[in-house]
C-alpha atoms as a PDB file:
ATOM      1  CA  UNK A   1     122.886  94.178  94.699  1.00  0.00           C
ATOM      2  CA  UNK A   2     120.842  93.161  97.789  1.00  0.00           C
ATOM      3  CA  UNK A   3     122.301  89.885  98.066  1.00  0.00           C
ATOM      4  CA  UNK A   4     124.234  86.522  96.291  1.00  0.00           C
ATOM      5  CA  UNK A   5     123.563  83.335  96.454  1.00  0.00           C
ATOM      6  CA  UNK A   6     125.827  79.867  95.453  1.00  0.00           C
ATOM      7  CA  UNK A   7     126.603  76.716  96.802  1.00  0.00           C
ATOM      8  CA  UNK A   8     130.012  76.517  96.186  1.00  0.00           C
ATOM      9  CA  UNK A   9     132.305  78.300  98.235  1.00  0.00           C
ATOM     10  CA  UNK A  10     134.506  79.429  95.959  1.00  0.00           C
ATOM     11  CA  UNK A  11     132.294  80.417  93.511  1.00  0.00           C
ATOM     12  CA  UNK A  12     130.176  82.492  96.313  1.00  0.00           C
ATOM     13  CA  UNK A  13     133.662  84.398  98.013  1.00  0.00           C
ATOM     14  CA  UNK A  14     134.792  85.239  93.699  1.00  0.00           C
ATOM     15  CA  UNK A  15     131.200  86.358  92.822  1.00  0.00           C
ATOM     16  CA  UNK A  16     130.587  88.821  96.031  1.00  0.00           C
ATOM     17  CA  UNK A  17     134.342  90.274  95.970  1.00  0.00           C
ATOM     18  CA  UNK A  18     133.692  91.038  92.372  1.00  0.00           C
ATOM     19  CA  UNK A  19     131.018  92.667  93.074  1.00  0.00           C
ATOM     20  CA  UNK A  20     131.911  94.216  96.586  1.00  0.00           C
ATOM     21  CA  UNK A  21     128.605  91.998  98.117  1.00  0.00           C
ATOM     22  CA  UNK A  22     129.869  92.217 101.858  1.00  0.00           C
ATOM     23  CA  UNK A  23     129.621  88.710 104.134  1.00  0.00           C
ATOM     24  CA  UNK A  24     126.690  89.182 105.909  1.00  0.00           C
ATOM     25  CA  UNK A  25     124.857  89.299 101.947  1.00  0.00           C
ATOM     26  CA  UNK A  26     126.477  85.936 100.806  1.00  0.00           C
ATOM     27  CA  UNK A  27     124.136  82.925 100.882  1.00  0.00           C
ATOM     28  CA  UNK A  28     124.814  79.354 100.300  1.00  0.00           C
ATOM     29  CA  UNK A  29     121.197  78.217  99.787  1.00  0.00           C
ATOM     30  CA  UNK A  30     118.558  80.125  97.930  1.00  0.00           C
ATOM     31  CA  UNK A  31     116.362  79.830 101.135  1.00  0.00           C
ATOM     32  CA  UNK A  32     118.602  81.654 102.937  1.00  0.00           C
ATOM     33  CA  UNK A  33     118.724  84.613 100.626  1.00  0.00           C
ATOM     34  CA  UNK A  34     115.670  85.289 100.352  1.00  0.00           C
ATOM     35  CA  UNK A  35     115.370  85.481 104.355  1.00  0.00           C
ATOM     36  CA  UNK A  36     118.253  87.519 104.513  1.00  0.00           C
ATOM     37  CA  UNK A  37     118.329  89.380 102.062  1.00  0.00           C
ATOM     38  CA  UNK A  38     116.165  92.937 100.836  1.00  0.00           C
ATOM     39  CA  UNK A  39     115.775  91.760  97.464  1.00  0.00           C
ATOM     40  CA  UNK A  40     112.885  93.308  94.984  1.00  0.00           C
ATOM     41  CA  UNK A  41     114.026  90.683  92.226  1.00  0.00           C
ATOM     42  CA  UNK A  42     116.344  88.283  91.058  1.00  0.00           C
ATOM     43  CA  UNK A  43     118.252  86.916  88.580  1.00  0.00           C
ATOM     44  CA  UNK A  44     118.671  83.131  88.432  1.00  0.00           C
ATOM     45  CA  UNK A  45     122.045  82.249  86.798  1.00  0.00           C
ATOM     46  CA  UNK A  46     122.006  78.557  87.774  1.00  0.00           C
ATOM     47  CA  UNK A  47     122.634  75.266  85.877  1.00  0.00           C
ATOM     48  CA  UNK A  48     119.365  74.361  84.533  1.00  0.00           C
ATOM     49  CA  UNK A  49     118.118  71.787  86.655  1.00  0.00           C
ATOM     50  CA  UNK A  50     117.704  74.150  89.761  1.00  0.00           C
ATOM     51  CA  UNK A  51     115.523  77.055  87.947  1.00  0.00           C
ATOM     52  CA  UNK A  52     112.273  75.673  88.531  1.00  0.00           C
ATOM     53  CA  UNK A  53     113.406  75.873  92.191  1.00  0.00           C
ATOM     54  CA  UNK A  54     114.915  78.962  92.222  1.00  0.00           C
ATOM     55  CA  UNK A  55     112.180  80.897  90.498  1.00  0.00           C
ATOM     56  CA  UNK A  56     108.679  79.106  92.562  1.00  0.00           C
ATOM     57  CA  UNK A  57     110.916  80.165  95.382  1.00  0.00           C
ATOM     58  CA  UNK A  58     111.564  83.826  94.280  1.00  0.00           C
ATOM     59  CA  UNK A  59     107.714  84.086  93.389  1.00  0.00           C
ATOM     60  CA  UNK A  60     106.938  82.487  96.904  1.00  0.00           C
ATOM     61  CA  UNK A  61     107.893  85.955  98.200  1.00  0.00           C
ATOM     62  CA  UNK A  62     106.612  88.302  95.701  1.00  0.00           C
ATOM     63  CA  UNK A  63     109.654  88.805  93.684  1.00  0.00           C
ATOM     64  CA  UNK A  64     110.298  89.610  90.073  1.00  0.00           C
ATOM     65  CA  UNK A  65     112.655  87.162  88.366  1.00  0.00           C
ATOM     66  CA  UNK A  66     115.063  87.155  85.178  1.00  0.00           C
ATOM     67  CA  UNK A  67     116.152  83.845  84.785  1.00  0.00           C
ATOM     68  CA  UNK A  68     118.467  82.397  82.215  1.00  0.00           C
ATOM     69  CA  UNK A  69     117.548  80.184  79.660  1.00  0.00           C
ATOM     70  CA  UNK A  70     115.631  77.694  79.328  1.00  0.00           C
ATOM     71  CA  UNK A  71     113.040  78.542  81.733  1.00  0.00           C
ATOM     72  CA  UNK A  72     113.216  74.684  83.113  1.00  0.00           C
ATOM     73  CA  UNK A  73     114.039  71.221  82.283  1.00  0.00           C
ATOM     74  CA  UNK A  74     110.753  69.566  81.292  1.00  0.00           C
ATOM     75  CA  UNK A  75     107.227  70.911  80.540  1.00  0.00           C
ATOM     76  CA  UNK A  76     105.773  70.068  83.721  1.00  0.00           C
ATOM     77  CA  UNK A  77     108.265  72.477  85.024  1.00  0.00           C
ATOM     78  CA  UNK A  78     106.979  74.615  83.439  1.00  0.00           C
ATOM     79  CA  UNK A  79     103.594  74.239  84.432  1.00  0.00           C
ATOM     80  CA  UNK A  80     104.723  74.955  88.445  1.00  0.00           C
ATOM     81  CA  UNK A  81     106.305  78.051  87.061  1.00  0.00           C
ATOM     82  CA  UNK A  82     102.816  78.816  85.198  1.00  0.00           C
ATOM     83  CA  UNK A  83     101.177  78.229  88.769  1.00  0.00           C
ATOM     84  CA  UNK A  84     103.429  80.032  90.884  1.00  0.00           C
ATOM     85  CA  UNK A  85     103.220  83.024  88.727  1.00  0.00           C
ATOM     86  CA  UNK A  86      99.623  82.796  88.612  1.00  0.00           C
ATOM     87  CA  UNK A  87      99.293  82.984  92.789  1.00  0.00           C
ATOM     88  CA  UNK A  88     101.808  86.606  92.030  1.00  0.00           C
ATOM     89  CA  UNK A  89     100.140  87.992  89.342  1.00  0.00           C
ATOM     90  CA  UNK A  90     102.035  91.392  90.099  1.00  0.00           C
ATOM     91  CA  UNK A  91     105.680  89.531  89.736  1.00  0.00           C
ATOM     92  CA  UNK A  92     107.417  89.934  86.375  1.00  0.00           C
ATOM     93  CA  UNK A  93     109.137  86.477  84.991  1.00  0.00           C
ATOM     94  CA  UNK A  94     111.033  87.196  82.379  1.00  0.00           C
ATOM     95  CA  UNK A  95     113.489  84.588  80.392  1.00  0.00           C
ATOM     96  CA  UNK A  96     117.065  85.916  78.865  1.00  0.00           C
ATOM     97  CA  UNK A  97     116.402  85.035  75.292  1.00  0.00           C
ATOM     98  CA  UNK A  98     119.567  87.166  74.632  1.00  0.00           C
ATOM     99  CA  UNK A  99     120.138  86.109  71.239  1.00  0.00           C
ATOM    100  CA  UNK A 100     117.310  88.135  70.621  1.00  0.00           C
ATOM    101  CA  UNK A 101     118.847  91.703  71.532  1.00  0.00           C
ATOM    102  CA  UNK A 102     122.253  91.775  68.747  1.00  0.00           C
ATOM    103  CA  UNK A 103     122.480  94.185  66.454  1.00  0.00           C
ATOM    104  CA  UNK A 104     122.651  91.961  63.614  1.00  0.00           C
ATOM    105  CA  UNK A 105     119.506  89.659  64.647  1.00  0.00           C
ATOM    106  CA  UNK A 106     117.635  92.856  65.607  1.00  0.00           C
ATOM    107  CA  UNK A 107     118.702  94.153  61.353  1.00  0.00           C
ATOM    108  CA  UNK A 108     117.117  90.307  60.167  1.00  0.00           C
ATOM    109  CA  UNK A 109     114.201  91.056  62.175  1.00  0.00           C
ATOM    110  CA  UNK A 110     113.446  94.352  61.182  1.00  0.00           C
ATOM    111  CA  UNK A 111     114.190  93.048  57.569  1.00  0.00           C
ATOM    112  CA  UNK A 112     111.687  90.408  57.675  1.00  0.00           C
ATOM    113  CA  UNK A 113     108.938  92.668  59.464  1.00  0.00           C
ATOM    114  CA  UNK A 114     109.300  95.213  57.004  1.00  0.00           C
ATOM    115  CA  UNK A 115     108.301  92.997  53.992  1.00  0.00           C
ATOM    116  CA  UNK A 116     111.465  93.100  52.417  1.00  0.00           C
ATOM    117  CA  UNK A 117     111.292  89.484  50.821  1.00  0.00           C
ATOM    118  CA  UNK A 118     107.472  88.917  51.451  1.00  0.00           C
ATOM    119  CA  UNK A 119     106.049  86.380  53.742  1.00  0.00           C
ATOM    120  CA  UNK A 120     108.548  83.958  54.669  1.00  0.00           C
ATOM    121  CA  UNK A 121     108.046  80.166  53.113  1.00  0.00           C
ATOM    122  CA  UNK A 122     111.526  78.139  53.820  1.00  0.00           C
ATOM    123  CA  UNK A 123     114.102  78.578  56.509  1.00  0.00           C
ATOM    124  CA  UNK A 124     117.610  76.894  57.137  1.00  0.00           C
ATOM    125  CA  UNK A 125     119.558  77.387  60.104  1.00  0.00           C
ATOM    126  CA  UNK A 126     123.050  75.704  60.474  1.00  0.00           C
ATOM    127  CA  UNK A 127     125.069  75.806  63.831  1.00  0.00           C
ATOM    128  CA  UNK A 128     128.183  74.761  64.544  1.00  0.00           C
ATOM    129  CA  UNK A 129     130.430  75.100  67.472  1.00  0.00           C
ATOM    130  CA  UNK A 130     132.629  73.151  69.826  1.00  0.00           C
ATOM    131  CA  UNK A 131     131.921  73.471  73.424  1.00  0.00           C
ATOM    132  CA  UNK A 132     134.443  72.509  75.322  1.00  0.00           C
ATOM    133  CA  UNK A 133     134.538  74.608  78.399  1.00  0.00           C
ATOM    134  CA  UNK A 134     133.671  72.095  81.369  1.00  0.00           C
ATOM    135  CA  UNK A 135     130.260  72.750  83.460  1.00  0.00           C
ATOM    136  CA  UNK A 136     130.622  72.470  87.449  1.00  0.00           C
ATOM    137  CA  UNK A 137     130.263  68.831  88.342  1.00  0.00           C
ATOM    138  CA  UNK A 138     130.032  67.826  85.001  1.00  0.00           C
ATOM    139  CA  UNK A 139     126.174  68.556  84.753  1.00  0.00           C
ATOM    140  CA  UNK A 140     126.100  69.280  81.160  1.00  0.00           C
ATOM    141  CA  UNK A 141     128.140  66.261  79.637  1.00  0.00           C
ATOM    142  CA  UNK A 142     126.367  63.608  82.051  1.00  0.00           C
ATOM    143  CA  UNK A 143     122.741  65.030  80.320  1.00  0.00           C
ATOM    144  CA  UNK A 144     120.953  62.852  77.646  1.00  0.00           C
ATOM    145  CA  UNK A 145     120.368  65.680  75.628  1.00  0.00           C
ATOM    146  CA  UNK A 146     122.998  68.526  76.539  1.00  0.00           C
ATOM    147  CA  UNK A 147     122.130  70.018  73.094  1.00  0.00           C
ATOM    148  CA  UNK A 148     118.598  70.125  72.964  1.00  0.00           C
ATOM    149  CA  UNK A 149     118.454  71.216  76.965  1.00  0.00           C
ATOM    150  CA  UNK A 150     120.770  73.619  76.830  1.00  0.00           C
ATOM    151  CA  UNK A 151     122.010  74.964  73.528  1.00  0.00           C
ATOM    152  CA  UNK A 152     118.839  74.958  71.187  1.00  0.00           C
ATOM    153  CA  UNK A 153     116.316  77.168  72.792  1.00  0.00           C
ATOM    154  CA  UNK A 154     118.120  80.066  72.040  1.00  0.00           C
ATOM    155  CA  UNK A 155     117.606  79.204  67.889  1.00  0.00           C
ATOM    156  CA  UNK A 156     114.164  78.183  68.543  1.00  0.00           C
ATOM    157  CA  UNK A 157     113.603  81.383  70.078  1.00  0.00           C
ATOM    158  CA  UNK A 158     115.106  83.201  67.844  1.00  0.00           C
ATOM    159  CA  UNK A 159     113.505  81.884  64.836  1.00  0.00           C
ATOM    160  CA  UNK A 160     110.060  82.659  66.522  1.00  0.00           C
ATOM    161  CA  UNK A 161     111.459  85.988  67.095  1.00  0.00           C
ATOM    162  CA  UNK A 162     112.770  87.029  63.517  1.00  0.00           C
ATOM    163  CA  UNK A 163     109.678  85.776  61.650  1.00  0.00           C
ATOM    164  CA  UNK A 164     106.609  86.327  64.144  1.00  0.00           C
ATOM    165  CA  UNK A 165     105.740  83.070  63.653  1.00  0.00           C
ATOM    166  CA  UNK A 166     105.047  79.566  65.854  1.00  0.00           C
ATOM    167  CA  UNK A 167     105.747  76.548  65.416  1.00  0.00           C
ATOM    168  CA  UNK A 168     103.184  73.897  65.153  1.00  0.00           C
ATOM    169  CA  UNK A 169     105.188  70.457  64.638  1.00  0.00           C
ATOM    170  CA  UNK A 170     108.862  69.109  64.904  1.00  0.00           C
ATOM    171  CA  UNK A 171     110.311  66.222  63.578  1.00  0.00           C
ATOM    172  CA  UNK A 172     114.289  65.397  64.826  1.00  0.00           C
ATOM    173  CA  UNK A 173     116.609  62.859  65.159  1.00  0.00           C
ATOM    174  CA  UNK A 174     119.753  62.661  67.614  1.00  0.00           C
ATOM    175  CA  UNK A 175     123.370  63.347  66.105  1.00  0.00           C
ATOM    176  CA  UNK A 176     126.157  61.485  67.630  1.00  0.00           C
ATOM    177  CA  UNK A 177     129.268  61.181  65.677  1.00  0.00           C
ATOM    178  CA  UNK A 178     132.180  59.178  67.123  1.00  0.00           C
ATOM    179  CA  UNK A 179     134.054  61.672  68.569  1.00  0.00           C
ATOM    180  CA  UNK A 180     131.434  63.263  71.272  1.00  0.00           C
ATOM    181  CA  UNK A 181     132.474  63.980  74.548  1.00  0.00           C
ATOM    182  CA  UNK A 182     129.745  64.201  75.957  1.00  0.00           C
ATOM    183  CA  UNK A 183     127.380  61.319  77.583  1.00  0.00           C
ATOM    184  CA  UNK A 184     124.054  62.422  75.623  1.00  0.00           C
ATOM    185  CA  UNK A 185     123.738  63.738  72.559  1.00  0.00           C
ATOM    186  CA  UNK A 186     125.487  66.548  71.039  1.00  0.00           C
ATOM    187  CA  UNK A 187     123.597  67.743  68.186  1.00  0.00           C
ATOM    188  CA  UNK A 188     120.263  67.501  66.130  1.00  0.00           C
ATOM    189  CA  UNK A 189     118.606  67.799  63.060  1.00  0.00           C
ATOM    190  CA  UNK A 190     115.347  68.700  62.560  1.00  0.00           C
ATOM    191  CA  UNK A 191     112.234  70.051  60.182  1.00  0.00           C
ATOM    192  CA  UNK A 192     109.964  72.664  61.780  1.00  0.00           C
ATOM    193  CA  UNK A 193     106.597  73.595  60.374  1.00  0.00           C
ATOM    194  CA  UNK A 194     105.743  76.766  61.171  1.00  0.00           C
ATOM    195  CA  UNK A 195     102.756  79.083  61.410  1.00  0.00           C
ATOM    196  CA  UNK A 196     101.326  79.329  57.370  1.00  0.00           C
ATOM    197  CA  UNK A 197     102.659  76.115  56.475  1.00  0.00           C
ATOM    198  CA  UNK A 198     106.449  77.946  56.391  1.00  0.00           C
ATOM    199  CA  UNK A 199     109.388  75.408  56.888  1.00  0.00           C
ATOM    200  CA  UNK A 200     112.527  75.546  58.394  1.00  0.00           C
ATOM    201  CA  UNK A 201     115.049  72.559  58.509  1.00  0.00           C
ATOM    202  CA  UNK A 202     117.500  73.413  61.144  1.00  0.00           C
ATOM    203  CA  UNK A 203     121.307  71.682  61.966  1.00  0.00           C
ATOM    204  CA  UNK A 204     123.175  71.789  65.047  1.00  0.00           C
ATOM    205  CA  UNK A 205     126.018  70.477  66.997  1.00  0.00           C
ATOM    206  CA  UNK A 206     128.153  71.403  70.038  1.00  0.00           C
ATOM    207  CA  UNK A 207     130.926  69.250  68.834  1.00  0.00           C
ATOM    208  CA  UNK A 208     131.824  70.857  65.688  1.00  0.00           C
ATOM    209  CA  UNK A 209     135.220  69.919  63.837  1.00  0.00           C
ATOM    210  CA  UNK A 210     137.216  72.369  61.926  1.00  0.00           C
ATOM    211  CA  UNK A 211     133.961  74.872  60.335  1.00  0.00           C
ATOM    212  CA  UNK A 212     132.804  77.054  63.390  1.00  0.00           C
ATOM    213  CA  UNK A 213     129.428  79.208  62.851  1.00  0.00           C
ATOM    214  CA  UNK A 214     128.670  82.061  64.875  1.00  0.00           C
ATOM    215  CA  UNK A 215     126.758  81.615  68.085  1.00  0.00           C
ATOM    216  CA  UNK A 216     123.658  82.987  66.318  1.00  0.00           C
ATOM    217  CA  UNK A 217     124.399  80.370  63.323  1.00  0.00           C
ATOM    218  CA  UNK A 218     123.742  81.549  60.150  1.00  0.00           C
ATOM    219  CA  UNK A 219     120.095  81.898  58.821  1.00  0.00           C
ATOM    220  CA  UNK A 220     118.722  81.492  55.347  1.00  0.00           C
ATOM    221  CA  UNK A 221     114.774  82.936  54.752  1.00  0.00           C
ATOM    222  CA  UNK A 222     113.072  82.707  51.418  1.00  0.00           C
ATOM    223  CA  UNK A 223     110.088  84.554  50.364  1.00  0.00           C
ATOM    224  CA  UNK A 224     109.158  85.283  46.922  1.00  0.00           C
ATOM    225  CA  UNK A 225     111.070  88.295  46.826  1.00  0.00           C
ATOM    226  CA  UNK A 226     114.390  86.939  47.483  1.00  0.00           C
ATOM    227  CA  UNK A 227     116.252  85.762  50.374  1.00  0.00           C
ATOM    228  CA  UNK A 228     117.803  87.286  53.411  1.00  0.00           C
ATOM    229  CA  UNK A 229     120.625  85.845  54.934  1.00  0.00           C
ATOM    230  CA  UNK A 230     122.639  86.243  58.444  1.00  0.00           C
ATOM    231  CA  UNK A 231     125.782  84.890  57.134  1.00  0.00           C
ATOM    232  CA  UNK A 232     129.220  83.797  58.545  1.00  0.00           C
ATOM    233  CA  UNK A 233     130.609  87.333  59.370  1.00  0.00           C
ATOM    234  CA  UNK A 234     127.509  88.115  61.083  1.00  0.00           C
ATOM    235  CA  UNK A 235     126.401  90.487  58.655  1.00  0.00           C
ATOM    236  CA  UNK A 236     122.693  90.290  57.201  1.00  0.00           C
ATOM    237  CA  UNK A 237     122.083  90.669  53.558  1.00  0.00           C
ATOM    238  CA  UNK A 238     119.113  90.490  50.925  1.00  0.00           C
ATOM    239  CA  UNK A 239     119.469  88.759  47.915  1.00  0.00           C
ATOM    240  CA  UNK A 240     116.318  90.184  45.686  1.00  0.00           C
ATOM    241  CA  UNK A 241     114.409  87.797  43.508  1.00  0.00           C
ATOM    242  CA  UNK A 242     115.801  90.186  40.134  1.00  0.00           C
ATOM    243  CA  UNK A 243     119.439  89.871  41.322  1.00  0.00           C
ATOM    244  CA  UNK A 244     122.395  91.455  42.936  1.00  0.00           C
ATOM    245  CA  UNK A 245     123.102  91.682  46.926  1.00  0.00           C
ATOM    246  CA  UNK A 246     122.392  94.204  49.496  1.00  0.00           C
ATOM    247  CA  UNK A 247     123.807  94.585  52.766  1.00  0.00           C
ATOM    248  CA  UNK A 248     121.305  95.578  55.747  1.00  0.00           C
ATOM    249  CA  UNK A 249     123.083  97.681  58.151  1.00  0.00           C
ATOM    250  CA  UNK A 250     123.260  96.228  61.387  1.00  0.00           C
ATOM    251  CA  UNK A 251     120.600  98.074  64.325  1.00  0.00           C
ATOM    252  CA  UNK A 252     122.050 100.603  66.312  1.00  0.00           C
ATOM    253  CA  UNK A 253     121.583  99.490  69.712  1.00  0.00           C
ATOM    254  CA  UNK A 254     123.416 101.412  73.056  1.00  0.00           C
ATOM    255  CA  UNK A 255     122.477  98.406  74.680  1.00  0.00           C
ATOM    256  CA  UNK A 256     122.536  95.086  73.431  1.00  0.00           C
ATOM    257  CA  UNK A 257     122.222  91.361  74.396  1.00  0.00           C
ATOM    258  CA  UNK A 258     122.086  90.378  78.394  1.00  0.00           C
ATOM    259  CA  UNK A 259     122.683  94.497  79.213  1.00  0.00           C
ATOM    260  CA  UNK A 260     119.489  95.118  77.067  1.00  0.00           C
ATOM    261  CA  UNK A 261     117.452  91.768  78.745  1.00  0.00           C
ATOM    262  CA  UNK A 262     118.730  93.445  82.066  1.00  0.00           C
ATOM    263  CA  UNK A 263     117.027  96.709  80.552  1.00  0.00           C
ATOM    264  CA  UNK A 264     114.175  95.425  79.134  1.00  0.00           C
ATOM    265  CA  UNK A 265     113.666  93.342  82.614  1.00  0.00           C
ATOM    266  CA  UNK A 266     113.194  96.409  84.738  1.00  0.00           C
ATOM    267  CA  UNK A 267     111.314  98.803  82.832  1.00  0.00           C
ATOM    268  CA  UNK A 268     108.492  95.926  82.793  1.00  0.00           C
ATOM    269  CA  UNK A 269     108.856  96.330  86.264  1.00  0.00           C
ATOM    270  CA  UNK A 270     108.769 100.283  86.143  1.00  0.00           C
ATOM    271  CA  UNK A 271     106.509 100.314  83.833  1.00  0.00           C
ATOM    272  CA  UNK A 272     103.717  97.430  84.978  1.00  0.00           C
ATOM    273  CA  UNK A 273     103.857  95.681  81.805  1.00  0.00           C
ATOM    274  CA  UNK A 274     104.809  92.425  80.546  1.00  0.00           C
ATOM    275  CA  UNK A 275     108.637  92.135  79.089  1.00  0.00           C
ATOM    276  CA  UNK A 276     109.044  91.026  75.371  1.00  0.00           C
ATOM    277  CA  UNK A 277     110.475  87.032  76.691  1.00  0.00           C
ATOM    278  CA  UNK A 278     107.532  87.158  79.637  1.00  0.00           C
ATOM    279  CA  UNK A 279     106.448  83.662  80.445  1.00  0.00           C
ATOM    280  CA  UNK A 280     103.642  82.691  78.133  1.00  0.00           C
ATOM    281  CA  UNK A 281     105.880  83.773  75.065  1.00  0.00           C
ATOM    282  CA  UNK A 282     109.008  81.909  76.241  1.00  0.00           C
ATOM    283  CA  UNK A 283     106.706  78.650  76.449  1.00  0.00           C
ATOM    284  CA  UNK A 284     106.073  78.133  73.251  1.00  0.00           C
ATOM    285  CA  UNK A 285     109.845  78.785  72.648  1.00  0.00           C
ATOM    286  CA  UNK A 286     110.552  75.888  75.229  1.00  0.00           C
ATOM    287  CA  UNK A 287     107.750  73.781  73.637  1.00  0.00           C
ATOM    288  CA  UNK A 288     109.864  73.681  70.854  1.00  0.00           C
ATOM    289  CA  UNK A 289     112.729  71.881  72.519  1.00  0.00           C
ATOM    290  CA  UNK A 290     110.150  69.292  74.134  1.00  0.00           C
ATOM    291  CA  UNK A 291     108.889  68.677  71.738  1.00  0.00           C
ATOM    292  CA  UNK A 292     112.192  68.273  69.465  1.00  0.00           C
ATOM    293  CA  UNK A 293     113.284  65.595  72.933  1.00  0.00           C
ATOM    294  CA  UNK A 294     109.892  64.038  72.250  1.00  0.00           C
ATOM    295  CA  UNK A 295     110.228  63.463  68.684  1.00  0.00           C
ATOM    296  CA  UNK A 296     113.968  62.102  69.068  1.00  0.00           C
ATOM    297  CA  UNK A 297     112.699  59.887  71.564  1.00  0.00           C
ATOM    298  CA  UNK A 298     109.519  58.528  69.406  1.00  0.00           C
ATOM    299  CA  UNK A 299     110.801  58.409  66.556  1.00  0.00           C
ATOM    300  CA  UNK A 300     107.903  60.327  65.634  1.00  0.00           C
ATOM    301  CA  UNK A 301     106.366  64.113  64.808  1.00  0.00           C
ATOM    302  CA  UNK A 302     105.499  65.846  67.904  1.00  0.00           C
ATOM    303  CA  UNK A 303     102.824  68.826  67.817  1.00  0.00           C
ATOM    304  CA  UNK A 304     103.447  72.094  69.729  1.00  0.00           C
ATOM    305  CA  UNK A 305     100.210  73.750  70.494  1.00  0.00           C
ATOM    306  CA  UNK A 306      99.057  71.044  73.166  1.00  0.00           C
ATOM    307  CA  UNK A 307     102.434  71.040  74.926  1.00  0.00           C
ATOM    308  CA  UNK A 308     101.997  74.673  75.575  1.00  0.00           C
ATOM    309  CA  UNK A 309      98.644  74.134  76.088  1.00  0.00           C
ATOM    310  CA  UNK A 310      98.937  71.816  78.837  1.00  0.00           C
ATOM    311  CA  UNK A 311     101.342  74.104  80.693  1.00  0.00           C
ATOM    312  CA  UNK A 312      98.834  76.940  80.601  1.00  0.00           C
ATOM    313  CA  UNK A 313      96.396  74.345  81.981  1.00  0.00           C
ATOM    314  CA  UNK A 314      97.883  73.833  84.764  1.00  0.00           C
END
């Protein structure tokens, strides 16, 4: 590790003892690290709001960068990362879709891809959880939309990822019930149409009460062969058209969610190729969300294509 970097003391003297980081390689402003430090990439682990900063900066010197999700706050963000990347076309940027890389969303995946219920028509996706744990300076329960920011991407993604298909329109409204604790708004519902005309009505909240889902949220796809489900216990299963139940064995992975991102991130590098989350893909993944924001904030449907579009303009 060439070098940290936080702005809170505390933070910065638990993070480089952890990790042995001597003095003289602790920074308190990203500027300063990447002065003084040696650094071939990095990894942004921030609070959302400072990754567009954090990764123009990185690219400013010709590094590769992992960042966490999402890739930045707004779509115009996005479009300065699309520039700055542009002006380095030899630096990787990579986003930590992590949900990705489990064994049992890698078993749906490889279910759907192999044709085992035919082309997918209808998805639902329920999540439930309650967050809780407080953010430094409260960052994430002062946002208007603390759900759709920060929790939702990773489903988006995910759905992209399982079925191989985009999304071309959202519709969503806001969910607040009375006893949110946090400023904005704490869950969503929304229809997705999907590459093929394929739908998927999706259902979250951070301030679940009493039923919990699992972070990946259980999944229900329909083709005309039956439906595959990642269910409750995390465990995938096919339910064929004729009857009966099947269990898919989860894939065997040695490495699996942020340890295979971390993977996946520098053999890109190694290798001089693009990693599976590079930056194009993960925009139409953070569309998505924008466009979800947009629609809650219209009242109306909100296309996908021109968002990402736009970015790539830029």
């Amino acid at each position: 590790i060439a070098g940290v970097v936080a702005k809170h003391p505390d933070l910065l003297a638990s993070v480089g003892d952890e990790f042995g980081i001597p003095a003289s390689r602790r920074f308190a402003t990203i500027a300063d690290g990447l002065h003084g430090s040696k650094a071939d990439a990095v990894v942004v682990a921030l609070p959302l709001m400072f990754h567009t900063e954090a990764i123009v900066q990185a690219l400013s010197f010709g590094l590769h960068v992992l960042t966490e999700k999402p890739l930045a706050m707004t779509m115009g963000e996005a479009a300065e990362i699309v520039r700055a990347a542009r002006e380095r076309p030899n630096s990787v940027v990579m986003v930590d879709q992590n949900y990705r890389w489990r064994p049992q969303t890698q078993a749906l995946r490889t279910a759907v891809r192999e044709g085992r219920i035919g082309p997918v028509a209808a998805i639902t996706y329920e999540y439930r959880q309650a967050i809780t744990r407080p953010t430094t300076d409260g960052w994430r329960e002062r946002m208007p939309h603390p759900y759709l920011l920060d929790m939702v991407v990773h489903h988006f993604d995910l759905l992209r990822a399982v079925t191989g298909l985009d999304c071309r329109e959202v519709t969503a409204v806001g969910v607040r019930p009375p006893w949110n604790w946090y400023e904005g708004l704490p869950g969503v519902d929304a229809l997705l149409t999907l590459d093929g005309g394929a739908r998927a009505t999706y259902t979250g909240s951070m301030v679940a009460r009493g039923y919990a889902t699992p972070q990946d949220g259980i999944v229900t796809l329909v083709g005309d062969g039956g439906t595959l489900r990642l269910e409750a216990d995390s465990q995938v299963r096919r339910y064929p058209t004729a009857g009966g139940v099947e269990a898919v064995p989860a894939a065997r992975m040695p490495n699996a969610d942020t340890a295979y991102a971390l993977r996946e991130f520098l053999a890109a590098i190694r290798e001089g190729r693009r990693p599976e989350t590079h930056l194009e893909d993960n925009l139409r993944s953070l569309a998505m969300v924008h466009g979800a924001i947009a629609s809650v904030e219209t009242g109306q449907s909100v296309a996908v294509a021109p968002l990402v579009a736009a970015a790539l303009r830029e």
